[in-house]
PDB file of N, CA and C in Angstrom:
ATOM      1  N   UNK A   1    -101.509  10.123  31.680  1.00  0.00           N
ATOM      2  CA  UNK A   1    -101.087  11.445  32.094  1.00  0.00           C
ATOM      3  C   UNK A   1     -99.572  11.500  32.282  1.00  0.00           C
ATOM      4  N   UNK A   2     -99.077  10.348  32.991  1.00  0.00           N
ATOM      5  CA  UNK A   2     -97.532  10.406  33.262  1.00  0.00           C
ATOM      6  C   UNK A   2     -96.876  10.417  32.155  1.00  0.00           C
ATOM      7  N   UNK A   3     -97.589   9.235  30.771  1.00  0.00           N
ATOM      8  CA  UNK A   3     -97.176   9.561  29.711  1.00  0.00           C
ATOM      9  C   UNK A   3     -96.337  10.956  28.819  1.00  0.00           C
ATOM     10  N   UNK A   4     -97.562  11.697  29.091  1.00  0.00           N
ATOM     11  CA  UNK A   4     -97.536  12.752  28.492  1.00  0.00           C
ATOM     12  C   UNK A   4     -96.322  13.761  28.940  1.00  0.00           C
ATOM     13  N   UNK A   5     -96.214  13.843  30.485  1.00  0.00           N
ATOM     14  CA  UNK A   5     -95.149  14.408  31.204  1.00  0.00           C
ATOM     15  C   UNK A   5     -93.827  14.015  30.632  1.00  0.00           C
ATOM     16  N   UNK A   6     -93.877  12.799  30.527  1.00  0.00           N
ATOM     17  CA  UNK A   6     -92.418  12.166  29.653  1.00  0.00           C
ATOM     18  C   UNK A   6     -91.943  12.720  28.796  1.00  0.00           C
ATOM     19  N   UNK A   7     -93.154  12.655  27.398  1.00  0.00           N
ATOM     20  CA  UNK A   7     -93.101  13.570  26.021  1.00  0.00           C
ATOM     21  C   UNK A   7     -92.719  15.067  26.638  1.00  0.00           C
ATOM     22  N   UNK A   8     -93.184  14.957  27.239  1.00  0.00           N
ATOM     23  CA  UNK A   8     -92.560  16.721  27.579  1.00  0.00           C
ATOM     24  C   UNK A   8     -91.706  17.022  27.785  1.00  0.00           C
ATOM     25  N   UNK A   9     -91.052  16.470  28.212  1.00  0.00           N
ATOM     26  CA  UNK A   9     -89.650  16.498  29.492  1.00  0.00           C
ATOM     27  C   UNK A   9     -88.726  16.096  28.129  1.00  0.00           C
ATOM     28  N   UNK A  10     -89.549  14.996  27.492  1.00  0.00           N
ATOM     29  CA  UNK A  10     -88.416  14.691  26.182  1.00  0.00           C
ATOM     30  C   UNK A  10     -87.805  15.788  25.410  1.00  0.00           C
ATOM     31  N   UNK A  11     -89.178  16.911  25.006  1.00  0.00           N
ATOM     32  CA  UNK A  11     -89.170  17.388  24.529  1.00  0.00           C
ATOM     33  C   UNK A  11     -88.385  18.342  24.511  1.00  0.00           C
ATOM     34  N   UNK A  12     -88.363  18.915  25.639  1.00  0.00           N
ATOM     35  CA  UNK A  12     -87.955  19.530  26.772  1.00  0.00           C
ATOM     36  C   UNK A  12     -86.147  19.748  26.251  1.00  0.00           C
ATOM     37  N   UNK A  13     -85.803  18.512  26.367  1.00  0.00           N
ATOM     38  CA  UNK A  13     -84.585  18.212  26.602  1.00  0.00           C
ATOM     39  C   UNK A  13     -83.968  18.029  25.572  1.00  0.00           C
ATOM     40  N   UNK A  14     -84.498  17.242  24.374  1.00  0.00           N
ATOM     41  CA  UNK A  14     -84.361  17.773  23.024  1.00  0.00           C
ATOM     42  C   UNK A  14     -83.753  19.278  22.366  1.00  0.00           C
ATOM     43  N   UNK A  15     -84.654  20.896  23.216  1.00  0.00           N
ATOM     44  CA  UNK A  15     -84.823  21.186  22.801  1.00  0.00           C
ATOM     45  C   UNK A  15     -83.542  22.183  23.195  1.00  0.00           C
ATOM     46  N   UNK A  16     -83.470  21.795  24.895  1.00  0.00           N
ATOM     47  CA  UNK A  16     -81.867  22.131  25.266  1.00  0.00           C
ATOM     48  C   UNK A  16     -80.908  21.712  24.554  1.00  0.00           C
ATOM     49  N   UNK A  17     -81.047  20.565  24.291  1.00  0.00           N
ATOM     50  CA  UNK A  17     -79.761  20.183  23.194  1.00  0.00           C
ATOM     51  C   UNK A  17     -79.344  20.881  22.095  1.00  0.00           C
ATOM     52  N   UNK A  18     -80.559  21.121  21.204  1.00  0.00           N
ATOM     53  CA  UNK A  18     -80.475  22.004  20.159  1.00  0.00           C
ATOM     54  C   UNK A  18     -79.796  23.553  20.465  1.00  0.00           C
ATOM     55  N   UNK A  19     -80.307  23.712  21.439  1.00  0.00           N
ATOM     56  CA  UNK A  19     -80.195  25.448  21.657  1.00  0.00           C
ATOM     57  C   UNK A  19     -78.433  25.475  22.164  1.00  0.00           C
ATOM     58  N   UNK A  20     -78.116  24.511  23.003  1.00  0.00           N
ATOM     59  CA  UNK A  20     -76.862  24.657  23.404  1.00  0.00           C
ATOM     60  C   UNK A  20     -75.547  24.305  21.791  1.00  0.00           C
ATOM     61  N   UNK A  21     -75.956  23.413  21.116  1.00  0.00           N
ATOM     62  CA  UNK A  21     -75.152  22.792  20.230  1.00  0.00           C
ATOM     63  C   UNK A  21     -75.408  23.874  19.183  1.00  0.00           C
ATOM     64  N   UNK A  22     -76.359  25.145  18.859  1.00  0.00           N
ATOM     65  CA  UNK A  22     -76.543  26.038  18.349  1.00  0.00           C
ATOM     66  C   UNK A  22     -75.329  27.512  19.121  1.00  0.00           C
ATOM     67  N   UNK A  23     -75.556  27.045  20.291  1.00  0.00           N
ATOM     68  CA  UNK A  23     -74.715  28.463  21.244  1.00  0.00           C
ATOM     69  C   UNK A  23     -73.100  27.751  20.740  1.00  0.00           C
ATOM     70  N   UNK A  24     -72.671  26.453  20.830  1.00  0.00           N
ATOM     71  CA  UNK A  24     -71.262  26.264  20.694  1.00  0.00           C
ATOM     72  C   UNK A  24     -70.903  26.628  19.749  1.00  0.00           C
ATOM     73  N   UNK A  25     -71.843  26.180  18.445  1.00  0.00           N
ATOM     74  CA  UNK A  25     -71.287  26.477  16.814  1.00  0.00           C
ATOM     75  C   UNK A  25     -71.099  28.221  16.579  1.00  0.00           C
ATOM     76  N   UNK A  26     -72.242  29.038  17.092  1.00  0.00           N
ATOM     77  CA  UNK A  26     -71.628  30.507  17.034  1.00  0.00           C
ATOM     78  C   UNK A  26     -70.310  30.912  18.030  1.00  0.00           C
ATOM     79  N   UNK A  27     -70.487  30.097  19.186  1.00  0.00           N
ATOM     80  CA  UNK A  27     -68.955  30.545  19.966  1.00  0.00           C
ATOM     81  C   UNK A  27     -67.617  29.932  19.418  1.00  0.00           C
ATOM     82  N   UNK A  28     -67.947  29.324  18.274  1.00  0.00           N
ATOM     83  CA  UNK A  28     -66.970  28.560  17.671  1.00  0.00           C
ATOM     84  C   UNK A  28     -66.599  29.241  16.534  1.00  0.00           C
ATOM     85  N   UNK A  29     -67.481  30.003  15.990  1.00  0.00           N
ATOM     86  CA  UNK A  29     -67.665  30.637  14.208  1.00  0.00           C
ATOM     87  C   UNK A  29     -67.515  31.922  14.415  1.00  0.00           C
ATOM     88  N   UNK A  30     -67.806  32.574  15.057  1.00  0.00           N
ATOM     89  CA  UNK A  30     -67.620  34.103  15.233  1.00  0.00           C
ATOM     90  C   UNK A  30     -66.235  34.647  15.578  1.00  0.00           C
ATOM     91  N   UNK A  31     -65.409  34.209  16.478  1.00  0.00           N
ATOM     92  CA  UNK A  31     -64.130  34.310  16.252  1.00  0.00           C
ATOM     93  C   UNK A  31     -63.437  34.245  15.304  1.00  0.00           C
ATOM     94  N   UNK A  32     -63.370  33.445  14.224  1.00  0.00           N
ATOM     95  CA  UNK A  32     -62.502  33.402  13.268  1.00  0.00           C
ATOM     96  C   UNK A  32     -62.914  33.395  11.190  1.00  0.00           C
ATOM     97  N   UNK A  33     -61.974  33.644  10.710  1.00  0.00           N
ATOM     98  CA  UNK A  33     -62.378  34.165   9.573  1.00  0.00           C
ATOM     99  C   UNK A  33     -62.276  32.591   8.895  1.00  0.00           C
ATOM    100  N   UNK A  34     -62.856  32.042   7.611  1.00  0.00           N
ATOM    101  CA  UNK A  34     -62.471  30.524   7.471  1.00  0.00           C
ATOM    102  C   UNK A  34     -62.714  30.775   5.796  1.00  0.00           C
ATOM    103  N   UNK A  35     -61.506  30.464   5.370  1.00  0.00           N
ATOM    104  CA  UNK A  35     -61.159  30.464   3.548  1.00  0.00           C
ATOM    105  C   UNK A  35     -61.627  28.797   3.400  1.00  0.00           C
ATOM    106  N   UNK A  36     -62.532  27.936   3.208  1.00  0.00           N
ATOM    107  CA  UNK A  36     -62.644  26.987   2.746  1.00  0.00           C
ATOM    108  C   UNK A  36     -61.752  26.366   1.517  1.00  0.00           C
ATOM    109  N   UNK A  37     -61.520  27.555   0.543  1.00  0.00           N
ATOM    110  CA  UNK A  37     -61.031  26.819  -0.542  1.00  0.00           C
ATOM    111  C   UNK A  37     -59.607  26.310  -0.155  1.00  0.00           C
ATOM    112  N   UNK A  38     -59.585  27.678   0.816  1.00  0.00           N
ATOM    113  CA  UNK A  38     -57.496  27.135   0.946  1.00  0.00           C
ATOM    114  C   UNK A  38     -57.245  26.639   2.509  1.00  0.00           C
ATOM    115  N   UNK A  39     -58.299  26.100   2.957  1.00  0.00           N
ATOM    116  CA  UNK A  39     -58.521  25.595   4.186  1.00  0.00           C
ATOM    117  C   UNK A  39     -57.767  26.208   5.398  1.00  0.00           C
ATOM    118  N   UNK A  40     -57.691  27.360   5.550  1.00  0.00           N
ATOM    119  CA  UNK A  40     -57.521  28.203   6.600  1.00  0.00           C
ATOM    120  C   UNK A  40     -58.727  28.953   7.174  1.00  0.00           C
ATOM    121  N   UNK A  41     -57.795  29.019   8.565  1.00  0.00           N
ATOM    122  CA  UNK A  41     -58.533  29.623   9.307  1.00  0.00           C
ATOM    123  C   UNK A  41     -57.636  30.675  10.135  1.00  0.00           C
ATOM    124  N   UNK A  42     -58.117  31.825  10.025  1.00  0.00           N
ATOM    125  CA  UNK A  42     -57.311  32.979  11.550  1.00  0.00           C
ATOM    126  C   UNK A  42     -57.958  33.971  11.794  1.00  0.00           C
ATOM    127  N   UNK A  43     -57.699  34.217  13.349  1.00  0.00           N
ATOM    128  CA  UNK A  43     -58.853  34.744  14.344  1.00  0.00           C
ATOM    129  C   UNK A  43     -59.208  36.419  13.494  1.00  0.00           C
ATOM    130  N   UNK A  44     -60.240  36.834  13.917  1.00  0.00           N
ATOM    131  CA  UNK A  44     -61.087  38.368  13.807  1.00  0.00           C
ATOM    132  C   UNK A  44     -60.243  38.983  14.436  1.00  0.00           C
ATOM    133  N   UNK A  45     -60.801  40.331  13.938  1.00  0.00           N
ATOM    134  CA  UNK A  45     -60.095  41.869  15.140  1.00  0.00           C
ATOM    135  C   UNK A  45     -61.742  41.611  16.015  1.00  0.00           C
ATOM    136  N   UNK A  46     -62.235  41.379  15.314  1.00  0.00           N
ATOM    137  CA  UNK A  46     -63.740  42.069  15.840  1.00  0.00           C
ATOM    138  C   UNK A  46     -64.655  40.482  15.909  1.00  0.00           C
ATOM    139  N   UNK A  47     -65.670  40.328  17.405  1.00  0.00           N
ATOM    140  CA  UNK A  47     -66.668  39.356  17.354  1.00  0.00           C
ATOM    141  C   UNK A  47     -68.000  39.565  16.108  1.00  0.00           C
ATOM    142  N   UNK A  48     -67.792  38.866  15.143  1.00  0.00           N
ATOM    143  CA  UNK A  48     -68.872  39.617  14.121  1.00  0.00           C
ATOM    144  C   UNK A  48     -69.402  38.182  13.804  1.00  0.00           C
ATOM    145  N   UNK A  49     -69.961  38.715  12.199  1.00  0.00           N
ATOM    146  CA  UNK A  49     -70.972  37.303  11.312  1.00  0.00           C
ATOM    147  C   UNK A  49     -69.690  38.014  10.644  1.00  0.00           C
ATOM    148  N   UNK A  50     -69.933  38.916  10.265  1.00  0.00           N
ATOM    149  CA  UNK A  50     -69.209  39.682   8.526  1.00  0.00           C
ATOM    150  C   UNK A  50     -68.026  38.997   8.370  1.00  0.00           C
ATOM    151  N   UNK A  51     -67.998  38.250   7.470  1.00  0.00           N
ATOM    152  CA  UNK A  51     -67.230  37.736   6.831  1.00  0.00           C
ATOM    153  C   UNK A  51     -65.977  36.618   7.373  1.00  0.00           C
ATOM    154  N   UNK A  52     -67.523  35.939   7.897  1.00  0.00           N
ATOM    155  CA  UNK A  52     -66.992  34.385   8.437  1.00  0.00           C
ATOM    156  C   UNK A  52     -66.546  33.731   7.451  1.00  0.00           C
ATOM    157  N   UNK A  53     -67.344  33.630   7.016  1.00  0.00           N
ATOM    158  CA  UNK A  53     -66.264  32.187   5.636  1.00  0.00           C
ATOM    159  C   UNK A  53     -66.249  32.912   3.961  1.00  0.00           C
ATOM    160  N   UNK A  54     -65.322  33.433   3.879  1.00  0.00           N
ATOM    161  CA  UNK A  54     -64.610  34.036   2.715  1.00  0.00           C
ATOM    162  C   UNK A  54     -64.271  32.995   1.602  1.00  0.00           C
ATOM    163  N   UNK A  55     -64.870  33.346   0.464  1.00  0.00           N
ATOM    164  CA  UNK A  55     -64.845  32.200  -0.288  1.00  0.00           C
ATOM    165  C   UNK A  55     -63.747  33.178  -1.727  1.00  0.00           C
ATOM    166  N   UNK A  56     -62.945  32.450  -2.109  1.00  0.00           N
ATOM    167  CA  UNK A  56     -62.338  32.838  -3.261  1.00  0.00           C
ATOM    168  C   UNK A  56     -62.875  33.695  -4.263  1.00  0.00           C
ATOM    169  N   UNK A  57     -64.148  33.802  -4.245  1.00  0.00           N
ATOM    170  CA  UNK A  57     -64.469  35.122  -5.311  1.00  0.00           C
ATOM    171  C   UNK A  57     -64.698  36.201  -4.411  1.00  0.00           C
ATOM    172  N   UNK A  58     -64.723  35.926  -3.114  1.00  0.00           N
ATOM    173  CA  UNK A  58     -64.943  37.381  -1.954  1.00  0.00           C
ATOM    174  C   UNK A  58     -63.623  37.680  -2.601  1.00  0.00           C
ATOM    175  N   UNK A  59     -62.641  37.188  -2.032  1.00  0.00           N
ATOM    176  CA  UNK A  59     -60.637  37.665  -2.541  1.00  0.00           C
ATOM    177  C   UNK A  59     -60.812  38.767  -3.399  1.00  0.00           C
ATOM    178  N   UNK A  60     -61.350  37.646  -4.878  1.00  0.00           N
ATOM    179  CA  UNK A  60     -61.013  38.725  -6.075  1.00  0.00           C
ATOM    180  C   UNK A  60     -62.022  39.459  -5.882  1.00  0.00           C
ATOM    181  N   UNK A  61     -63.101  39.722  -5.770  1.00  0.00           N
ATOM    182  CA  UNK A  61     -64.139  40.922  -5.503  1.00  0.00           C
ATOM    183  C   UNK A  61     -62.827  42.117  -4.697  1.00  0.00           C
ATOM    184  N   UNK A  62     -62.389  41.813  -3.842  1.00  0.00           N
ATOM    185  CA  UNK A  62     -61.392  42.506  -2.920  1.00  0.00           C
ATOM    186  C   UNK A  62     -60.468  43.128  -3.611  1.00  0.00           C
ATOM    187  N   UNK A  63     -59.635  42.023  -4.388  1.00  0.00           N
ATOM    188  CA  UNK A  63     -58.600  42.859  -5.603  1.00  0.00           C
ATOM    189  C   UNK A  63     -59.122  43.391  -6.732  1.00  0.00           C
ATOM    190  N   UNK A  64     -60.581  42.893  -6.915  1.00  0.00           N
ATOM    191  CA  UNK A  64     -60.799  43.912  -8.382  1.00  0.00           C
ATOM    192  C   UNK A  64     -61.000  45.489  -7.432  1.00  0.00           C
ATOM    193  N   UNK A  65     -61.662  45.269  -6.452  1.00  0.00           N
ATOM    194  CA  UNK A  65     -62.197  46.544  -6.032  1.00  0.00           C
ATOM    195  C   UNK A  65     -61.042  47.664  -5.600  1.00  0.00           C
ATOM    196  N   UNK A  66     -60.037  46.563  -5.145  1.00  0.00           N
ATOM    197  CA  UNK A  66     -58.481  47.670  -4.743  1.00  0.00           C
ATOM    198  C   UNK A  66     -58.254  48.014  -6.103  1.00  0.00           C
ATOM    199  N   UNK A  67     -57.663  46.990  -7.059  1.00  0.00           N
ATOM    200  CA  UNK A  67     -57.330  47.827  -8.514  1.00  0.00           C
ATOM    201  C   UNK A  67     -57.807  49.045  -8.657  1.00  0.00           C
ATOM    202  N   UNK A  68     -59.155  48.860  -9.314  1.00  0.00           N
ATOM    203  CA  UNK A  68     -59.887  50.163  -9.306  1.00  0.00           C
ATOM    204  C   UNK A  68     -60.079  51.579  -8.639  1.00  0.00           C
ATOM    205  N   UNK A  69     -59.630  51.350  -7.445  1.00  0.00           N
ATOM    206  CA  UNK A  69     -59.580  52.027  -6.382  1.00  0.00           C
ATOM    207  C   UNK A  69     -58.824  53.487  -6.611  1.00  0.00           C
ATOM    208  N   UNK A  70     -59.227  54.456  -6.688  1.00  0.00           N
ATOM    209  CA  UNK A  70     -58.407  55.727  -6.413  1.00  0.00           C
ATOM    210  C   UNK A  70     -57.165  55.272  -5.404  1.00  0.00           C
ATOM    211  N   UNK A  71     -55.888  56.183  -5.559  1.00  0.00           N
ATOM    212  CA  UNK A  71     -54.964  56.496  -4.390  1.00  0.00           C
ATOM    213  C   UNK A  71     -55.450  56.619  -3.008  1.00  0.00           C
ATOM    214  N   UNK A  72     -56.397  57.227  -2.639  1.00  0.00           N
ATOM    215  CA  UNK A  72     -56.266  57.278  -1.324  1.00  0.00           C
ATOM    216  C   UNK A  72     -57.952  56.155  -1.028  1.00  0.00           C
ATOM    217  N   UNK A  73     -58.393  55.787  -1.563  1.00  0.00           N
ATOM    218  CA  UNK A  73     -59.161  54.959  -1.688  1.00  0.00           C
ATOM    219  C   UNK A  73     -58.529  53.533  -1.554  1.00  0.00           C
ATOM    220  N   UNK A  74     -57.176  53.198  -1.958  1.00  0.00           N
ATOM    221  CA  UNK A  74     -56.409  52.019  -1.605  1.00  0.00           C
ATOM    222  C   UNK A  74     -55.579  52.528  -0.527  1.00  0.00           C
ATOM    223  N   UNK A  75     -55.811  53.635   0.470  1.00  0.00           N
ATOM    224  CA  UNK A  75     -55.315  53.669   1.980  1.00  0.00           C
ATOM    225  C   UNK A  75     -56.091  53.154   2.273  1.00  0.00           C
ATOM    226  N   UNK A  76     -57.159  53.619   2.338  1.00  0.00           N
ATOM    227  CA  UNK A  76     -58.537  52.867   3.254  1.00  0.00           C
ATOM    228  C   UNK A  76     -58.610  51.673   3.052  1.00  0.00           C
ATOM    229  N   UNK A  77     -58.635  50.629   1.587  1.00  0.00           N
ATOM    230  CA  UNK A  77     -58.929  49.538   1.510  1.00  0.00           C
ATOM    231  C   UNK A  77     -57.731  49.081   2.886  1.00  0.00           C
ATOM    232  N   UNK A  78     -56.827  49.246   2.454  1.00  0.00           N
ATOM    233  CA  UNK A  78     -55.280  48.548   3.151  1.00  0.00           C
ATOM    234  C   UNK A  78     -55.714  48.678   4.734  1.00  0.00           C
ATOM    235  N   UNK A  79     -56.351  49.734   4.883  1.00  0.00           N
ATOM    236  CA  UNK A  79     -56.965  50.014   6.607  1.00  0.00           C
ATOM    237  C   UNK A  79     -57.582  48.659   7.076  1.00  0.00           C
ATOM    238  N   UNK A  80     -58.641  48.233   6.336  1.00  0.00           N
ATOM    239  CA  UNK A  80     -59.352  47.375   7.157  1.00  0.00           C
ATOM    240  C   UNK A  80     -58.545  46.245   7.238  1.00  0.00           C
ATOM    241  N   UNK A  81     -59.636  45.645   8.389  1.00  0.00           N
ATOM    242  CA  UNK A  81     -58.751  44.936   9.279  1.00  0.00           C
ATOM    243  C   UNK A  81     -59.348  43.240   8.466  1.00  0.00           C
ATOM    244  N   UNK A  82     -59.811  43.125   7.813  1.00  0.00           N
ATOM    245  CA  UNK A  82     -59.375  41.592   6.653  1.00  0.00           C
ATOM    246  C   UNK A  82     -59.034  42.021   5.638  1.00  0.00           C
ATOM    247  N   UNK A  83     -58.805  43.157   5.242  1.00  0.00           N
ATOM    248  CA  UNK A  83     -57.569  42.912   4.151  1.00  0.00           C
ATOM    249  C   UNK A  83     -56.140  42.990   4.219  1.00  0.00           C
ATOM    250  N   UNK A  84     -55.873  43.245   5.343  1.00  0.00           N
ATOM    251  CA  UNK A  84     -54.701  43.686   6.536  1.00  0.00           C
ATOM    252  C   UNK A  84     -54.571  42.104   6.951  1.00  0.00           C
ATOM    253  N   UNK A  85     -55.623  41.152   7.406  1.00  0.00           N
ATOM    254  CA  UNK A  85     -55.320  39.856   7.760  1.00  0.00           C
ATOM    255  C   UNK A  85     -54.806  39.403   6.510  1.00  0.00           C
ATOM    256  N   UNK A  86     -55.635  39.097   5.324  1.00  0.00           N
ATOM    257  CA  UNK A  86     -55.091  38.554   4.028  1.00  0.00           C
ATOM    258  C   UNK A  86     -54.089  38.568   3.807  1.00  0.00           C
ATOM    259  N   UNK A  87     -53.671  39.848   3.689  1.00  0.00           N
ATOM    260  CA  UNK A  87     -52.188  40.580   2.882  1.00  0.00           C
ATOM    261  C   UNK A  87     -51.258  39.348   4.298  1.00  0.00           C
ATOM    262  N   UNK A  88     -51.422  39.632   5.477  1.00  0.00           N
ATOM    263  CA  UNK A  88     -50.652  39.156   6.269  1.00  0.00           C
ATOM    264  C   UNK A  88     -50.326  37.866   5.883  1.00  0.00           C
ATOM    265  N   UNK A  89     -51.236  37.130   5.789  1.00  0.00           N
ATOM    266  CA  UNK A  89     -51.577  35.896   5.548  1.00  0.00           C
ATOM    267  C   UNK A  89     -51.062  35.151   3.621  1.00  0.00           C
ATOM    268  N   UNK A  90     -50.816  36.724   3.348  1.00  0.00           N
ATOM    269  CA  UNK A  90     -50.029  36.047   1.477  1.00  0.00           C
ATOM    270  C   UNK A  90     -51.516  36.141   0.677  1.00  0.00           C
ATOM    271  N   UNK A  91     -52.283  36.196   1.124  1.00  0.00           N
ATOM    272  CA  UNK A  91     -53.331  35.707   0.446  1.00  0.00           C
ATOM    273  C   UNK A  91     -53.617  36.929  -0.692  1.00  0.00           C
ATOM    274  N   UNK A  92     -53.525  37.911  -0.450  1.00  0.00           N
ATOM    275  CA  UNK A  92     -53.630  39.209  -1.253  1.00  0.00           C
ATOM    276  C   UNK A  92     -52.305  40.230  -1.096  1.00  0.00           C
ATOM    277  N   UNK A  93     -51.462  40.009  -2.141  1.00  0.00           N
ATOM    278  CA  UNK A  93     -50.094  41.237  -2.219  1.00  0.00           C
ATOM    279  C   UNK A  93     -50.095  41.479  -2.925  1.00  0.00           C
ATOM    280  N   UNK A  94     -49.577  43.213  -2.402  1.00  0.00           N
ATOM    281  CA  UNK A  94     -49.144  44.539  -3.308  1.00  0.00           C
ATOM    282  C   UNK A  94     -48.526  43.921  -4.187  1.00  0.00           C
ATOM    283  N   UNK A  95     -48.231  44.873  -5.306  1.00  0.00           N
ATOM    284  CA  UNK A  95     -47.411  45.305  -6.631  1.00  0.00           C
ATOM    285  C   UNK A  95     -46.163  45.547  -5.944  1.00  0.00           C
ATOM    286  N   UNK A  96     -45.998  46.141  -5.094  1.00  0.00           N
ATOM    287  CA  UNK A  96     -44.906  46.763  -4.196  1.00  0.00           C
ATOM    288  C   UNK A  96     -44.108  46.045  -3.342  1.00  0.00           C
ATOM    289  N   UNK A  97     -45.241  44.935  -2.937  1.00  0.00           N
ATOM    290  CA  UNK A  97     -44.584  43.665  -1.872  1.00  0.00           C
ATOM    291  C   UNK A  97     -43.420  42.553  -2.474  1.00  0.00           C
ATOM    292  N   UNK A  98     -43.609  42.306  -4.114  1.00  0.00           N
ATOM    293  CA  UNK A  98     -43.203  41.512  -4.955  1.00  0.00           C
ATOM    294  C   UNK A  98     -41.757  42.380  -5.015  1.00  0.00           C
TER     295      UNK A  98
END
């Protein structure tokens, strides 16, 4: 019987481990945006998922979609707040910036 209490308690405790080392990795990942290819990292406007780890074809998805973009359709792109980090960051510049 005491046995069994053990397994439990193991279990138990196991299972805290998991759940806490699960809570650090989102309090760790949700803050910040992470380009793997070009090994950066810099913080969110916003606590989100959306667009934790940005991978080099997100980018160009980003610049084909500005190209294309009507005039006031590339205000708005320029609005949000990761393409506003990018541009900051060099990672995506205007025609205009050059």
């Amino acid at each position: 019987m005491e046995n069994n209490q053990e397994t439990s308690n193991s279990k138990k405790k196991s299972y805290t481990g998991w759940i806490l080392f699960v809570i650090i990795v989102i309090g760790i990942t949700l803050p910040f945006h992470y380009l793997p290819e070009r090994l950066m990292v810099f913080p969110k406007n916003e606590l989100t998922f959306s667009n934790t780890i940005i991978w080099e074809e997100d980018v160009d998805k980003l610049i084909e979609l500005y190209n294309n973009a009507s005039f006031f359709e590339k205000q708005t792109i320029r609005q949000e707040p990761l393409v506003r980090k990018l541009m900051e960051k060099g990672i995506i510049i205007s025609e205009t910036d050059k």
